[in-house]
Protein backbone atom coordinates (compact mmCIF):
# COMPACT_ATOMS: atom_id res chain seq x y z
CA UNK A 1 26.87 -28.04 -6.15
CA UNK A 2 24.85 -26.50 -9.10
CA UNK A 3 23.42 -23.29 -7.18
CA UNK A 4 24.72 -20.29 -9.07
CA UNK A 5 26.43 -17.93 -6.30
CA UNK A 6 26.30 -13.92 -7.13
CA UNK A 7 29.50 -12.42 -8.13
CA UNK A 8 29.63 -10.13 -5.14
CA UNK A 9 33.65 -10.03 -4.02
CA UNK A 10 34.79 -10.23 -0.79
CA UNK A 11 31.74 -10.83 1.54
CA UNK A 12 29.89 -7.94 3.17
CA UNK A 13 28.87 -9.41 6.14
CA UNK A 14 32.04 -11.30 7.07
CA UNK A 15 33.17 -7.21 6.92
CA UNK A 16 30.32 -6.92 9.20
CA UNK A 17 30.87 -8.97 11.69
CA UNK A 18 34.82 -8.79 11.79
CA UNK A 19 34.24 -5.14 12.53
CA UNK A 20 35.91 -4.44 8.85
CA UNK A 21 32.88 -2.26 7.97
CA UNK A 22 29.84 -0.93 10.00
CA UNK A 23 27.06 -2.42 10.67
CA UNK A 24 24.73 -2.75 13.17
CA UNK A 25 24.77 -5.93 14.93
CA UNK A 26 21.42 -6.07 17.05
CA UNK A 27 23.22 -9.68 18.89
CA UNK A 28 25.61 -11.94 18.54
CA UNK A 29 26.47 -15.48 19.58
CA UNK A 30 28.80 -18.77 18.96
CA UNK A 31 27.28 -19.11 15.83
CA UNK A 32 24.84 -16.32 14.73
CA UNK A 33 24.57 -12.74 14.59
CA UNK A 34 21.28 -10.70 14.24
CA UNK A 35 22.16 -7.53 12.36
CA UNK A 36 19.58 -4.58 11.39
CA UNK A 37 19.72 -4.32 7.52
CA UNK A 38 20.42 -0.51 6.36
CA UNK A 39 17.23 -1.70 3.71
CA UNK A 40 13.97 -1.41 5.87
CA UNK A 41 11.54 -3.72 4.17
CA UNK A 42 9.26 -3.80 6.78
CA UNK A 43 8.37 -2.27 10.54
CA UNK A 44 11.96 -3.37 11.63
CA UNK A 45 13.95 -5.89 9.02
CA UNK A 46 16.60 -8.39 10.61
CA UNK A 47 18.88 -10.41 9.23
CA UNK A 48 20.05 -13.46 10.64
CA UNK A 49 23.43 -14.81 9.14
CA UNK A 50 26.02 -17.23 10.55
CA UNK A 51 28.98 -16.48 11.66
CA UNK A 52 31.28 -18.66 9.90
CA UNK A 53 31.50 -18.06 5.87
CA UNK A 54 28.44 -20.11 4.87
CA UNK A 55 27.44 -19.38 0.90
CA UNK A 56 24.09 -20.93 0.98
CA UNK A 57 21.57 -23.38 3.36
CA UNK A 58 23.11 -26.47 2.15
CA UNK A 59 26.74 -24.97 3.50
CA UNK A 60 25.96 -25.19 7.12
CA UNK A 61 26.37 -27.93 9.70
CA UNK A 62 23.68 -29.05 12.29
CA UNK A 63 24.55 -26.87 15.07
CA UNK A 64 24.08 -23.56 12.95
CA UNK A 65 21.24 -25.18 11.73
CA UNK A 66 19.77 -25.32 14.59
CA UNK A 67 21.45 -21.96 15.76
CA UNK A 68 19.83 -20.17 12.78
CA UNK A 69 16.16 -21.41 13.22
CA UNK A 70 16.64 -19.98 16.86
CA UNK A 71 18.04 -17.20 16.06
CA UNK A 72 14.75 -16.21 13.03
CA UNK A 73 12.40 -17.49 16.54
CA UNK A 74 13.66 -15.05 18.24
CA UNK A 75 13.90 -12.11 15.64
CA UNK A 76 10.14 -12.46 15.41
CA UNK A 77 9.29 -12.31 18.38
CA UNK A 78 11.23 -9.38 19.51
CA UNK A 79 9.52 -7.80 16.05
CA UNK A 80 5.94 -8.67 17.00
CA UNK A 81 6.71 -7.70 20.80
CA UNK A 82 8.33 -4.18 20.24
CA UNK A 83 6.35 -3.29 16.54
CA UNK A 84 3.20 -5.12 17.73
CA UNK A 85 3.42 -6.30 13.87
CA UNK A 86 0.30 -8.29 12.44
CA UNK A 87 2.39 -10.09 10.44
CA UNK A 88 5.88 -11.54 10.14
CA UNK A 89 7.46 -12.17 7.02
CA UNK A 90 10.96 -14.97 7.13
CA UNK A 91 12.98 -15.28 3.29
CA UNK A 92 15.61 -16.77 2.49
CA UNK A 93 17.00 -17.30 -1.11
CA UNK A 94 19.72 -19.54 -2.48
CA UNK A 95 21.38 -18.90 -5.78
CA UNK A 96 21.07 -16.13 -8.11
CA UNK A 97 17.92 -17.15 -9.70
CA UNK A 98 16.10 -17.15 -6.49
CA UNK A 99 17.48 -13.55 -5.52
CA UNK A 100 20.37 -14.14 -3.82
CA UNK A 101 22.04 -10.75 -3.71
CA UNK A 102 25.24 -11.33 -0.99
CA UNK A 103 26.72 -14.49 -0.98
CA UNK A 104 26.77 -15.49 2.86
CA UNK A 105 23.63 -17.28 3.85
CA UNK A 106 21.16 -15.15 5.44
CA UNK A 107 17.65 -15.15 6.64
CA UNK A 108 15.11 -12.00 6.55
CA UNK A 109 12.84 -11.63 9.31
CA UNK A 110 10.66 -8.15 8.68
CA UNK A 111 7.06 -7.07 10.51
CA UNK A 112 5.12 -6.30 8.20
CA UNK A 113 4.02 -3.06 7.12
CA UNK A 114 0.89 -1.07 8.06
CA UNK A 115 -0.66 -1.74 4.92
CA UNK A 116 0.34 -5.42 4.90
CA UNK A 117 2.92 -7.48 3.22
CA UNK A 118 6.93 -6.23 3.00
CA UNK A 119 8.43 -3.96 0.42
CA UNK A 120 9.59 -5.70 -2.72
CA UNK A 121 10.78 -2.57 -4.48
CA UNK A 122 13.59 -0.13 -3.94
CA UNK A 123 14.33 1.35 -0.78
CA UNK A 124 16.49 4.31 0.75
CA UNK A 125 18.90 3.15 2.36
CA UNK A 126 19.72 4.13 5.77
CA UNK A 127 22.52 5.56 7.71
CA UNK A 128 24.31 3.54 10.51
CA UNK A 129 23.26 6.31 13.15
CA UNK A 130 19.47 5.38 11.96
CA UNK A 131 19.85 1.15 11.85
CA UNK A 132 21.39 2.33 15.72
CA UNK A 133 18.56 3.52 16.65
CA UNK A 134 16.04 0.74 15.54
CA UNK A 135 18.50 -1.65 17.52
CA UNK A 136 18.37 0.30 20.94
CA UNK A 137 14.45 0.71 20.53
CA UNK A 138 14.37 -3.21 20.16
CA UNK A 139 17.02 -3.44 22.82
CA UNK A 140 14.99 -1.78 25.38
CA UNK A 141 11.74 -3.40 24.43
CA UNK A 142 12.74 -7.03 24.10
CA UNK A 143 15.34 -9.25 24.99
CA UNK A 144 16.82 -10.86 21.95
């Protein structure tokens, strides 16, 4: 394969989902997990990853395929049910030149902000107690 991976170490989110290092994991199944990202792009940011080590969307097999497209589904709509968002924004990037920061395949699913669009730039991050708190608001508004 010719994609150019980041340099990151030993993956973040398999720390995240082997309970290594916290993280808020909104839900988790067989194959996926739906975690709230500490980066808030937009009126509640997921992130829907697999659970098995998977670098990129050409690493995964047809049942987290499949797994993962149901998983972003149902991101979005617990984002546009909860946020009432306008607007839903999905990424995904492969390879370093397409922004790939963290080198376990993930997807973005963000509502978009009250202005419109997502936030490209810098953002604070947040604490764990505050990513908690996003998850029990979706928790209780949606079921996931």
């Amino acid at each position: 394969m010719s994609i150019q991976l980041p340099d990151d170490g030993p993956c973040a989110f398999c720390a995240y989902l082997s309970g290594e290092r916290p993280y808020t994991v909104l839900a988790r199944y067989d194959l996926i997990a739906v975690l709230v990202t500490r980066e808030q792009r937009g009126v509640s940011h997921l992130l829907v990853v697999p659970i098995r080590h998977a670098q990129t969307i050409l690493d995964v097999n047809e049942g987290e395929s499949a797994a993962l497209m149901r998983g972003v589904r149902a991101a979005a709509r617990v984002i546009a049910t909860v946020e009432g968002s306008p607007g839903i924004a999905i990424w995904q990037n492969n390879g370093v030149p397409a922004a790939q920061a963290i080198g376990h395949l993930h997807f973005h699913v963000a509502g978009t902000l009250p202005e419109g669009g997502t936030e490209w730039g810098d953002v604070e991050e947040m604490s764990i107690a505050e990513t908690e708190r996003i998850a029990q608001r979706l928790r209780r508004g949606a079921a996931l």
